[in-house]
C-alpha atoms as a PDB file:
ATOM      1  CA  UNK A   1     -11.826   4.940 -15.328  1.00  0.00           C
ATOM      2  CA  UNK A   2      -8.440   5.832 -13.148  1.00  0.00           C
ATOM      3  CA  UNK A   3      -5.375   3.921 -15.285  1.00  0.00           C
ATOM      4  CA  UNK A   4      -2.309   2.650 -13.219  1.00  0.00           C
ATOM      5  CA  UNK A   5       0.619   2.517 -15.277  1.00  0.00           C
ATOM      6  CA  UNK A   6       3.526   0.303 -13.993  1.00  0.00           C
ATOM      7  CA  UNK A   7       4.362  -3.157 -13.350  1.00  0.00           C
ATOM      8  CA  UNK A   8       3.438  -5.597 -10.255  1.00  0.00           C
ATOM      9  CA  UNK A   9       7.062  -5.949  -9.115  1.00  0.00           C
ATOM     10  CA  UNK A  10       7.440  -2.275  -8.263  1.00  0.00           C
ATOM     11  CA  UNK A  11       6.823  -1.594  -4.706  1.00  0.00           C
ATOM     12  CA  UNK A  12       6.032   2.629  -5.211  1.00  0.00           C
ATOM     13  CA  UNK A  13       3.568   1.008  -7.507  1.00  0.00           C
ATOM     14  CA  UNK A  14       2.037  -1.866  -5.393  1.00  0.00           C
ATOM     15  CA  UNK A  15       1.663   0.672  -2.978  1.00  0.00           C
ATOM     16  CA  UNK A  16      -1.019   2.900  -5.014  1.00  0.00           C
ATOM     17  CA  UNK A  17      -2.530  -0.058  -6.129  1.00  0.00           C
ATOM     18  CA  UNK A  18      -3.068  -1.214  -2.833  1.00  0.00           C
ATOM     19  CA  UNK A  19      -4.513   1.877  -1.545  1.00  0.00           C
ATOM     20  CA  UNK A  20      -7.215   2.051  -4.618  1.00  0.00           C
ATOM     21  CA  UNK A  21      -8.030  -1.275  -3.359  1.00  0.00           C
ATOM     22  CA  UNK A  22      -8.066  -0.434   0.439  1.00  0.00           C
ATOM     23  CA  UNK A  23     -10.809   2.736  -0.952  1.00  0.00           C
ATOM     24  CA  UNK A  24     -12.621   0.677  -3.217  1.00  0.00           C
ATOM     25  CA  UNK A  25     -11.523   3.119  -6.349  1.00  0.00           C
ATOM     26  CA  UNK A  26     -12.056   1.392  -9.953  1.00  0.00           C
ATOM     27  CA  UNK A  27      -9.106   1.479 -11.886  1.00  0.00           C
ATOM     28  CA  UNK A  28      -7.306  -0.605 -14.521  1.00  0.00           C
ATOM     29  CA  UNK A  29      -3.523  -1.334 -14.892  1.00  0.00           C
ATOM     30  CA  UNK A  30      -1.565  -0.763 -17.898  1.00  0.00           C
ATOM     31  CA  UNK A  31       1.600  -2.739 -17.767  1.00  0.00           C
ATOM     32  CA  UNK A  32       4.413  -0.575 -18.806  1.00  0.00           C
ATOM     33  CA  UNK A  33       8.708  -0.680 -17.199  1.00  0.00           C
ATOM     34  CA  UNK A  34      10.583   2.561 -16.542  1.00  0.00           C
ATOM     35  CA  UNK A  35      11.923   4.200 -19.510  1.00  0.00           C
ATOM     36  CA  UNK A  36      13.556   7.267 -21.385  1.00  0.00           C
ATOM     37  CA  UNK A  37      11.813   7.229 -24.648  1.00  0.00           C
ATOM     38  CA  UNK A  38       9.886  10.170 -25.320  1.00  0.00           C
ATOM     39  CA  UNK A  39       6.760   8.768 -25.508  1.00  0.00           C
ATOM     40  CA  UNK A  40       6.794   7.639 -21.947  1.00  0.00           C
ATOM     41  CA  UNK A  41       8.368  10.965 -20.157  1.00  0.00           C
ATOM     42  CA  UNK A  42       4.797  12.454 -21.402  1.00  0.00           C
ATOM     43  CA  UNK A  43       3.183  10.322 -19.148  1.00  0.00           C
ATOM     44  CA  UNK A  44       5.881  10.296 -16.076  1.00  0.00           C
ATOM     45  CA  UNK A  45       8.778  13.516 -16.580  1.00  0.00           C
ATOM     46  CA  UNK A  46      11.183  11.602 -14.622  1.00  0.00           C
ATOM     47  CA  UNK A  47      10.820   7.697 -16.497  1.00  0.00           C
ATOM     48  CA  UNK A  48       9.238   6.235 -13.259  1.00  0.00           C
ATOM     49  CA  UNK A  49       6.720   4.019 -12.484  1.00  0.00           C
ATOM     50  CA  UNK A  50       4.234   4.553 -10.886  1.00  0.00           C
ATOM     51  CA  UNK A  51       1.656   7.089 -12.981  1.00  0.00           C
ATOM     52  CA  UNK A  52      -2.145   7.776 -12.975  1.00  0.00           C
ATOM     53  CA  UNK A  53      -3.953   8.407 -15.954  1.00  0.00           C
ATOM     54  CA  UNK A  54      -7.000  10.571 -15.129  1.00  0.00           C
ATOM     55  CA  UNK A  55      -9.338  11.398 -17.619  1.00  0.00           C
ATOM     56  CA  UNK A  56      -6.176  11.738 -20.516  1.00  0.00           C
ATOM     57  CA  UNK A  57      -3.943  13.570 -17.966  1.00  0.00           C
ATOM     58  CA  UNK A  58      -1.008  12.237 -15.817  1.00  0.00           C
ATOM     59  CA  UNK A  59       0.353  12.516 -12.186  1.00  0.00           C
ATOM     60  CA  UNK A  60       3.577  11.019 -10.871  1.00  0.00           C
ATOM     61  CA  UNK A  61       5.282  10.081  -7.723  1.00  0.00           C
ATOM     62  CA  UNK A  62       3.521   7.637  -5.512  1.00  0.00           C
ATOM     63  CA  UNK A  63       2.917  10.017  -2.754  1.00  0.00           C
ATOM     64  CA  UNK A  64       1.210  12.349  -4.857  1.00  0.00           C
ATOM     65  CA  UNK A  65      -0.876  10.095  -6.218  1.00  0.00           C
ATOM     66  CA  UNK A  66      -2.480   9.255  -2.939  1.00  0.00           C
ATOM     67  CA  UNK A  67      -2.648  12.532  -1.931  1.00  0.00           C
ATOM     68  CA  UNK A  68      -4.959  13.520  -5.092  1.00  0.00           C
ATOM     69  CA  UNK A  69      -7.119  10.549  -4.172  1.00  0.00           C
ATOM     70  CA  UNK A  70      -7.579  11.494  -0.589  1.00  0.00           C
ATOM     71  CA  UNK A  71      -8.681  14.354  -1.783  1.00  0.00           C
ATOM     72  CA  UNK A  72     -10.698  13.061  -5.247  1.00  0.00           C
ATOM     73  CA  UNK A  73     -12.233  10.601  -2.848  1.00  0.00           C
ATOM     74  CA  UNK A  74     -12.686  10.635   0.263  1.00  0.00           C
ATOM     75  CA  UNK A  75     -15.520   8.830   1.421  1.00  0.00           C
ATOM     76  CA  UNK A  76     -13.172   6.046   2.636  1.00  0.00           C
ATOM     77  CA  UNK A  77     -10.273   7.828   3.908  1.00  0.00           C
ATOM     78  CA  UNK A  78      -6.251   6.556   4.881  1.00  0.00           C
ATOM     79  CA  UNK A  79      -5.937   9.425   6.664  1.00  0.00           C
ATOM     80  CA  UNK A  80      -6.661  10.471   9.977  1.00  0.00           C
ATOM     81  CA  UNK A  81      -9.270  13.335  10.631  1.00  0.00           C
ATOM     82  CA  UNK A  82      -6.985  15.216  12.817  1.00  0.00           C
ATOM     83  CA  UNK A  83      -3.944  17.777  11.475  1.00  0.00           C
ATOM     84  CA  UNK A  84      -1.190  16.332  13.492  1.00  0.00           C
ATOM     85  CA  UNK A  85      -2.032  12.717  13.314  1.00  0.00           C
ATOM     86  CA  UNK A  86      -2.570  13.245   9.540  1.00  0.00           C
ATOM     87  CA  UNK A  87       1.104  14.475   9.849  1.00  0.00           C
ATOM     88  CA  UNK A  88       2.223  11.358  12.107  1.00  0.00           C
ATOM     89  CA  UNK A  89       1.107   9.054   8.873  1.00  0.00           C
ATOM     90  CA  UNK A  90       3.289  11.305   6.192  1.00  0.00           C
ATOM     91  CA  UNK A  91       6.334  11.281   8.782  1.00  0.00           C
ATOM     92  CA  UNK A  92       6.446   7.104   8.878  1.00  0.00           C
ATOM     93  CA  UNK A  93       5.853   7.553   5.408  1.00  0.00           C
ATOM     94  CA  UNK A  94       8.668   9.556   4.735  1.00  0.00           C
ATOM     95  CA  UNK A  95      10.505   7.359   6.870  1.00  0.00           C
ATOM     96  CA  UNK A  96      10.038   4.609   5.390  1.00  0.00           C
ATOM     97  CA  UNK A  97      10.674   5.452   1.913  1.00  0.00           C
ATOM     98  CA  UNK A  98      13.519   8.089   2.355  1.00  0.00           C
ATOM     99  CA  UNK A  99      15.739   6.196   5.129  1.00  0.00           C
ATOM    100  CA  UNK A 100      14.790   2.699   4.721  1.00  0.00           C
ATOM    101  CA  UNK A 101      13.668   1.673   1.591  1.00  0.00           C
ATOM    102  CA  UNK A 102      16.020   4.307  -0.703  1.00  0.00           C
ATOM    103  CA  UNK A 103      18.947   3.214   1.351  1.00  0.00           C
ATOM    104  CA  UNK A 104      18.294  -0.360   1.354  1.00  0.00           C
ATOM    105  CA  UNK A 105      17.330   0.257  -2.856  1.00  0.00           C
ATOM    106  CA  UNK A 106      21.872   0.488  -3.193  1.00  0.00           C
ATOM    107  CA  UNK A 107      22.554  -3.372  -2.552  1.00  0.00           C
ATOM    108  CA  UNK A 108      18.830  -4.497  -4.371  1.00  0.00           C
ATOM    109  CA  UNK A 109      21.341  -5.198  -7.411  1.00  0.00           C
ATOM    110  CA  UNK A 110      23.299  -8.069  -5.397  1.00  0.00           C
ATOM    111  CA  UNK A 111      20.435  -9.056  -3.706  1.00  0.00           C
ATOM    112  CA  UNK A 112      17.527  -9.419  -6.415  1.00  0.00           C
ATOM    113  CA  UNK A 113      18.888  -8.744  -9.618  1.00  0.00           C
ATOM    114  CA  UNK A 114      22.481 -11.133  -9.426  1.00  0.00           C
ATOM    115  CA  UNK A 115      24.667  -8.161  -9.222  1.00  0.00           C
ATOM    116  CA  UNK A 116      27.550  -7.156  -7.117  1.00  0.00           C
ATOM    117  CA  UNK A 117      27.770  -4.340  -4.594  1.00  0.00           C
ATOM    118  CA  UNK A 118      31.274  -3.097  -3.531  1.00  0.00           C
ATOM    119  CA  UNK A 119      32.179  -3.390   0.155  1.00  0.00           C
ATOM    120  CA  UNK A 120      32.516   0.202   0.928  1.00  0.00           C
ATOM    121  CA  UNK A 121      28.856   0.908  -0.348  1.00  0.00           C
ATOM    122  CA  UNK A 122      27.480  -2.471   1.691  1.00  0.00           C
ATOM    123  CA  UNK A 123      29.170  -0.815   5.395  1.00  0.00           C
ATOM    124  CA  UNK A 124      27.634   2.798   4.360  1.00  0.00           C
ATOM    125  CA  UNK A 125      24.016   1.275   3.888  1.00  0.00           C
ATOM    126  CA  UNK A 126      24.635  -0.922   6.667  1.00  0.00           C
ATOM    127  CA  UNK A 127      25.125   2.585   8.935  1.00  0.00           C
ATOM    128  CA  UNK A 128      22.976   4.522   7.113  1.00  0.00           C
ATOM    129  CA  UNK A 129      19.845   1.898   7.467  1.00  0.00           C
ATOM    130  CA  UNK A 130      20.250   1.212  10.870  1.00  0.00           C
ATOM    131  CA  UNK A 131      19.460   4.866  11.516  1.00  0.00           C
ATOM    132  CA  UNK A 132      16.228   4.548   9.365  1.00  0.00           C
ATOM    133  CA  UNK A 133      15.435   1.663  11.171  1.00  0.00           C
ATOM    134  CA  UNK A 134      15.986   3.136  14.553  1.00  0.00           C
ATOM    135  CA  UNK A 135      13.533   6.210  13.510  1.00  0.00           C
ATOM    136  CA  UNK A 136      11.054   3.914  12.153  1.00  0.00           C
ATOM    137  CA  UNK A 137      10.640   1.800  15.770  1.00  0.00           C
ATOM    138  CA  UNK A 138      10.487   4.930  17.431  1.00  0.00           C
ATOM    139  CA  UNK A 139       7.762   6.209  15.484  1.00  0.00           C
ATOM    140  CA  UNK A 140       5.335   3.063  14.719  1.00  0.00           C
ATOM    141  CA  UNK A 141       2.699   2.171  17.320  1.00  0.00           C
ATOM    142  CA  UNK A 142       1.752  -1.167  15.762  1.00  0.00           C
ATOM    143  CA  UNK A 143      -1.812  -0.720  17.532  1.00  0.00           C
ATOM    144  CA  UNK A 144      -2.881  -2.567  15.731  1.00  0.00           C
ATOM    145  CA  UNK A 145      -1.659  -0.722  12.707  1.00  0.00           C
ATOM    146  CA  UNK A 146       1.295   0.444  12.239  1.00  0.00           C
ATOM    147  CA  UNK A 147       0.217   5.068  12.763  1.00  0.00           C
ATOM    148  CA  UNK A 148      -2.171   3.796  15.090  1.00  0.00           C
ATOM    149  CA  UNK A 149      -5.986   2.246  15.397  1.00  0.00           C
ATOM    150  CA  UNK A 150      -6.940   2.567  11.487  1.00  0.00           C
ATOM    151  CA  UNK A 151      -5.687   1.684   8.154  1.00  0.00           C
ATOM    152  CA  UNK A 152      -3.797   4.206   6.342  1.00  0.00           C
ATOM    153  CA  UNK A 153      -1.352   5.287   3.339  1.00  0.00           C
ATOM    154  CA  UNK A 154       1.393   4.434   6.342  1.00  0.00           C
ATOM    155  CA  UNK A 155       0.116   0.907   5.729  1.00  0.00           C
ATOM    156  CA  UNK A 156      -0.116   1.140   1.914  1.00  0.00           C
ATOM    157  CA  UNK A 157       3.556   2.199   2.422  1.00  0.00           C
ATOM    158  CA  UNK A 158       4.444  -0.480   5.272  1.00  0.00           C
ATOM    159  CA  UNK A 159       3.450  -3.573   3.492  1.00  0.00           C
ATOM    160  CA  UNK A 160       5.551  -3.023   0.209  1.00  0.00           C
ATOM    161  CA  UNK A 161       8.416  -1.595   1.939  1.00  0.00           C
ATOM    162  CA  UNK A 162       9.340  -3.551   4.585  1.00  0.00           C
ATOM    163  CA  UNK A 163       9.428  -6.887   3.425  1.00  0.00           C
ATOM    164  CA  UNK A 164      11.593  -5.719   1.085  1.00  0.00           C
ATOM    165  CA  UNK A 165      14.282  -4.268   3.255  1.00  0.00           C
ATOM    166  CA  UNK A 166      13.688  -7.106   5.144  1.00  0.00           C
ATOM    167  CA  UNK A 167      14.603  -9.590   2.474  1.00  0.00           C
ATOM    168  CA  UNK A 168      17.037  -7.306   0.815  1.00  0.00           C
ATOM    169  CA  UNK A 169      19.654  -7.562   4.362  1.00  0.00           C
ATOM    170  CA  UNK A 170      19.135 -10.598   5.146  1.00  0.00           C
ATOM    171  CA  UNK A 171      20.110 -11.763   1.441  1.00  0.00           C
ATOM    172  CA  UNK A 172      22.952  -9.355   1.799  1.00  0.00           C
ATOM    173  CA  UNK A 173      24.477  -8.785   5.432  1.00  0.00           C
ATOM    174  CA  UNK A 174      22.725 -12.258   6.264  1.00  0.00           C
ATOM    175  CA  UNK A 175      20.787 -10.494   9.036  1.00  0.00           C
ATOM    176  CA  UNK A 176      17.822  -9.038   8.364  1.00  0.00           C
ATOM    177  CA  UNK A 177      17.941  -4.930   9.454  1.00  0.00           C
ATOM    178  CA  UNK A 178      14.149  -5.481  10.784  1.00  0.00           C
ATOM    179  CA  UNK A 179      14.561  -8.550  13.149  1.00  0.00           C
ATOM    180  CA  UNK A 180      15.024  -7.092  16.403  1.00  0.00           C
ATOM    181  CA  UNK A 181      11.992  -4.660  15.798  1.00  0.00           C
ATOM    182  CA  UNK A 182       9.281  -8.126  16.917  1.00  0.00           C
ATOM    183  CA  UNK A 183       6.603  -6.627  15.994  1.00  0.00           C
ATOM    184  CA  UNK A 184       6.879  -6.096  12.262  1.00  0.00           C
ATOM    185  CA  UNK A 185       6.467  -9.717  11.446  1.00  0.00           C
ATOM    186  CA  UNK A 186       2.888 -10.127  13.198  1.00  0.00           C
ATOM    187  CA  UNK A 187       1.834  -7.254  11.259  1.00  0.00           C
ATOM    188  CA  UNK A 188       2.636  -8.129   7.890  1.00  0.00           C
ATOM    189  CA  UNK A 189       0.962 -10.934   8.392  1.00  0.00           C
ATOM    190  CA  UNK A 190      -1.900  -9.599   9.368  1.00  0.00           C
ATOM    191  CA  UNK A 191      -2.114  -7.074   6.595  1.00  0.00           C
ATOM    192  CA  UNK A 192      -1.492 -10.026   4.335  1.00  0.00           C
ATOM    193  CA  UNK A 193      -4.685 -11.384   5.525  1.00  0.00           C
ATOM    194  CA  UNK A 194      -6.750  -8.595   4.487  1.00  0.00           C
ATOM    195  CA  UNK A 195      -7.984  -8.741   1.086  1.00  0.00           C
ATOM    196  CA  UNK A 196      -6.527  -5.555  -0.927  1.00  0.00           C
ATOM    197  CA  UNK A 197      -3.042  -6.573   0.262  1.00  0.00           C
ATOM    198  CA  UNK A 198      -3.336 -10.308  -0.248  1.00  0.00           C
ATOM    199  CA  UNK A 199      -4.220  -9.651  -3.869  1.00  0.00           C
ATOM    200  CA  UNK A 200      -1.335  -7.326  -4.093  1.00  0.00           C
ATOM    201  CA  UNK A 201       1.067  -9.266  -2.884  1.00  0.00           C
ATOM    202  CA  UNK A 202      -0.338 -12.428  -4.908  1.00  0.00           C
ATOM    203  CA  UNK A 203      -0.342 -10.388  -8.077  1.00  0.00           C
ATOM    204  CA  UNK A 204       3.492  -9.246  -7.239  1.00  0.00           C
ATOM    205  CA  UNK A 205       4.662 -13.033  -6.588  1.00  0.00           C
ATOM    206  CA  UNK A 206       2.929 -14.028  -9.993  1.00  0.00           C
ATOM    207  CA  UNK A 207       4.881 -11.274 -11.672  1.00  0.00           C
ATOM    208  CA  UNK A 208       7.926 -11.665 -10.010  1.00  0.00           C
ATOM    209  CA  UNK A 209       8.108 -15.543 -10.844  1.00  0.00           C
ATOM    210  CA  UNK A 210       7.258 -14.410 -15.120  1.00  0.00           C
ATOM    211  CA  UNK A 211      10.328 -11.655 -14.316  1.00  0.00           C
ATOM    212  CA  UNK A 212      12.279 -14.331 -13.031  1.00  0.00           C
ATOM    213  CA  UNK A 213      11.633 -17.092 -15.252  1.00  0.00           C
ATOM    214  CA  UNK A 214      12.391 -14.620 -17.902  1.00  0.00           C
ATOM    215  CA  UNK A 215      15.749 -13.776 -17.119  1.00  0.00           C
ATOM    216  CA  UNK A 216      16.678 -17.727 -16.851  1.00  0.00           C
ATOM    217  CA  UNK A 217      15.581 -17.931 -20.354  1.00  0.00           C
ATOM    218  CA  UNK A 218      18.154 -15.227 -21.555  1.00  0.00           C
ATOM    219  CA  UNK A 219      20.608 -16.333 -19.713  1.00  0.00           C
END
C-alpha cells in the first residue's frame, strides 16, 4: 500500500492525492507538517510535503511523484499518448507552479496566515504574476480541460493551484490576477463536480477549518 505523507491544506500535496484518485491507485495518508528534524529529512531531503512511501522507500517533489506513477501505473493514464502533447501538459504544469503559484506563494503570509507583506514585494509579485498569468491563457485550451480533450496531471495541477492564486490577489491587491481569463471559473467548477476532486477539495476545507480553528484557540 502507496503512503502519502503530508497534510490536506497543502496544495503540492492535494495535487498527488488527487491524481491517485483520478487513477484509482490505493493509498493511505499519513498526516505529517514540513519539518527539519532528522527524522523527517529521511523521508523528504528538503523538509517538504508532499512524499510517497513505496514499499519502505521515499520519493519527493510532487512532480516526481506523478511521474513514477505514470509510469508504475499506467493503465489509466494523465498523460497524453503523443511526445509533444505529453510535453504541452508538463509546460502548463510548469507554468503553473513556477510563475503563478511560487510567485503568488510571497504575499500567502498576508493573505492566509495574518501576516504582513511589504509594499515593494506586493508591486514585484503584482508584475511578476501577471506575466505567469499571461503565459498560462496563452497556453490553456479549456476544451473542455484545461491541455485539451482529457484529464490530466495539468488538471491535478489546475485545480489546487488556481483557486489559490485566485483567492490569494483578490485578498491582497483586491482583484483577483485570474478574473479577466473567463474561462477558469467554469472549469473549476466543473472539475469540482467530478468525484476525485470534490473529495479533495472537501477533505482540504475540513482541514483548513481544524487549522483555522486552531490558531483562534492560541491566539
Amino acid at each position: 500500500m502507496l503512503k502519502l505523507g503530508g497534510f490536506a491544506v497543502s496544495n503540492y500535496y492535494n495535487k498527488v492525492k488527487v491524481a491517485l484518485l483520478e487513477k484509482g491507485i490505493a493509498f493511505e495518508e499519513a498526516f505529517c507538517m514540513t519539518s527539519q528534524d532528522e527524522a523527517f529529512l529521511k523521508r523528504s531531503p528538503m523538509g517538504k510535503v508532499p512524499y510517497l512511501e513505496i514499499d519502505g522507500q521515499f520519493l519527493c517533489e510532487s512532480q516526481v511523484i506523478c511521474e513514477y506513477l505514470e509510469d508504475r501505473y499506467p493503465e489509466k493514464p494523465l498523460y497524453p499518448k503523443h511526445a509533444l502533447e505529453r510535453a504541452r501538459v508538463r509546460e502548463l504544469i510548469g507554468i503553473m507552479e513556477l510563475y503563478m503559484d511560487m510567485v503568488a506563494r510571497r504575499v500567502y503570509a498576508q493573505a492566509f496566515f495574518g501576516g504582513t507583506v511589504s509594499d515593494e514585494i506586493k508591486k514585484q509579485v503584482e508584475q511578476d504574476l501577471a506575466k505567469g498569468v499571461r503565459a498560462f491563457k496563452q497556453l490553456a485550451k479549456f476544451s473542455p480541460f484545461v491541455a485539451g480533450a482529457n484529464l490530466s496531471y495539468a488538471d491535478c495541477a489546475a485545480g489546487v493551484h488556481l483557486p489559490l492564486v485566485s483567492l490569494s490577489t483578490k485578498i491582497v491587491y483586491g482583484r483577483d490576477a485570474l478574473e479577466d481569463c473567463a474561462p477558469v471559473k467554469p472549469y473549476l467548477k466543473m472539475l469540482n463536480e467530478r468525484p476525485a476532486f470534490k473529495k479533495m477539495n472537501d477533505e482540504r476545507k475540513a482541514a483548513s477549518e481544524a487549522m483555522a480553528a486552531a490558531r483562534a484557540k492560541k491566539g
